[in-house]
C-alpha atoms as a PDB file:
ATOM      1  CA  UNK A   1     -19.691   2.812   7.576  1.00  0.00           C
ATOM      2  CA  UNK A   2     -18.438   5.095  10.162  1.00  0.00           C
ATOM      3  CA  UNK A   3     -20.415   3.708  13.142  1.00  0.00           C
ATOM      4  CA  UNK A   4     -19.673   1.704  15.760  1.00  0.00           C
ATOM      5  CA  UNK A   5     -20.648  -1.873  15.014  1.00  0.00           C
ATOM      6  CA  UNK A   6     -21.348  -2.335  18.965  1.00  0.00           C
ATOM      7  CA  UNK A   7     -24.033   0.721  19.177  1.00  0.00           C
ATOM      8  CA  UNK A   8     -25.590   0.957  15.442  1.00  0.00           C
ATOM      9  CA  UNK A   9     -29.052  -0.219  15.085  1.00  0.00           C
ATOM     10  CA  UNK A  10     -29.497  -2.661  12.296  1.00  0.00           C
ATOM     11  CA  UNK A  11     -31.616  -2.442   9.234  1.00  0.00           C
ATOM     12  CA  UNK A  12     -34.900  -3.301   8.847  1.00  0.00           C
ATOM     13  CA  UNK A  13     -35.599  -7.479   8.144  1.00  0.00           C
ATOM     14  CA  UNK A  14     -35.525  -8.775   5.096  1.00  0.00           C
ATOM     15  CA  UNK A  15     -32.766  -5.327   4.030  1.00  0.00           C
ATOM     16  CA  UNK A  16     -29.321  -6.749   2.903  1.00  0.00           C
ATOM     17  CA  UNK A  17     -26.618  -4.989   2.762  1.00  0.00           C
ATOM     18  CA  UNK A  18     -24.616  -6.464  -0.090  1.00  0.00           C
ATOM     19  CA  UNK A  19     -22.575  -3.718  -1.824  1.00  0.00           C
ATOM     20  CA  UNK A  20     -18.929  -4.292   0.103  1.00  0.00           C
ATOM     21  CA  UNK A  21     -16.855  -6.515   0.749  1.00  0.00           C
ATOM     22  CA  UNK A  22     -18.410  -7.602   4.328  1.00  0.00           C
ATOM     23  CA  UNK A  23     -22.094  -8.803   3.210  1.00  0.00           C
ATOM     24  CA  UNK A  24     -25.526  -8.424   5.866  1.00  0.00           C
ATOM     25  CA  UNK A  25     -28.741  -9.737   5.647  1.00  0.00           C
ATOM     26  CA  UNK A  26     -31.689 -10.314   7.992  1.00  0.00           C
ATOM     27  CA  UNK A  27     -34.484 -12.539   7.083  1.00  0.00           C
ATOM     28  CA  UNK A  28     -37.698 -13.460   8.550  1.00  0.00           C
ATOM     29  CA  UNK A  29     -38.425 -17.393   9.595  1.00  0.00           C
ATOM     30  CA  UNK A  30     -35.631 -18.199  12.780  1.00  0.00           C
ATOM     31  CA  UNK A  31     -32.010 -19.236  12.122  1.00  0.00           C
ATOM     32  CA  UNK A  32     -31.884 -21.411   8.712  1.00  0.00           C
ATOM     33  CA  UNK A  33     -29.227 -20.335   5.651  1.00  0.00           C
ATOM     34  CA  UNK A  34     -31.656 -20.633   2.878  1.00  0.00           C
ATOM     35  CA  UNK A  35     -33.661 -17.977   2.475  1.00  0.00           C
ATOM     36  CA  UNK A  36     -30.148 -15.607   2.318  1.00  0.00           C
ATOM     37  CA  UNK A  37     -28.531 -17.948  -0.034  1.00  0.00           C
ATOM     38  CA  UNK A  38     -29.315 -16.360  -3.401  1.00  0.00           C
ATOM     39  CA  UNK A  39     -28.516 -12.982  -2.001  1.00  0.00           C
ATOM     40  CA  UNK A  40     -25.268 -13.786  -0.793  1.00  0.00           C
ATOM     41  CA  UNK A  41     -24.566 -15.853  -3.829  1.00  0.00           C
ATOM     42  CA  UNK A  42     -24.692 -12.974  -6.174  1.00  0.00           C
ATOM     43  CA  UNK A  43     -22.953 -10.766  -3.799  1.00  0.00           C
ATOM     44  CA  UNK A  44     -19.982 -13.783  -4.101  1.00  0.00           C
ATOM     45  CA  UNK A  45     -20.169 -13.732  -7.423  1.00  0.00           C
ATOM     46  CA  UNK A  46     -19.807  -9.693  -8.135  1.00  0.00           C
ATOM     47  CA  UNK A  47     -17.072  -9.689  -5.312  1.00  0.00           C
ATOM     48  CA  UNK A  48     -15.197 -12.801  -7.296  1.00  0.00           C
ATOM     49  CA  UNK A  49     -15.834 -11.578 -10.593  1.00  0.00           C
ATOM     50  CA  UNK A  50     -17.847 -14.754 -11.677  1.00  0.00           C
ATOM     51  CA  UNK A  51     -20.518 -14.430 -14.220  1.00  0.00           C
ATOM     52  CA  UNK A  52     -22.354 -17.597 -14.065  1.00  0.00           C
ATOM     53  CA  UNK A  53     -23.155 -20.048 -16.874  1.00  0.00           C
ATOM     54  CA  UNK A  54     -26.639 -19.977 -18.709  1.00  0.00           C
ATOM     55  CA  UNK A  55     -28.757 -22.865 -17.625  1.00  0.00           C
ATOM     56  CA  UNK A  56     -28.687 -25.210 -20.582  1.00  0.00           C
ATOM     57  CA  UNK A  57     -31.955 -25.044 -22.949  1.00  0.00           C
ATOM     58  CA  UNK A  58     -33.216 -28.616 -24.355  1.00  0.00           C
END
């Protein structure tokens, strides 16, 4: 990204921007971690190289 982080207008809500290595996301609902956490999760995960395991079947 070539703008300046000061000036550039931000994406639209609920648009992440999850394919560097600095991660963005906007959600709707007020200030709570939650509703990000999956998205930011997987972006940790393909930035650490971690494949998950399966959930276990019974």
């Amino acid at each position: 990204m070539t703008e300046d982080c000061r000036t550039a207008q931000k994406p639209a809500g609920n648009t992440g921007l999850l394919d560097g290595e600095l991660a963005w996301r906007q959600h709707d609902g007020g200030h709570e971690d939650r509703t990000n956490m999956k998205h930011f999760i997987k972006w940790a995960n393909k930035l650490l190289g971690h494949t998950p395991p399966k959930p276990a079947t019974q």
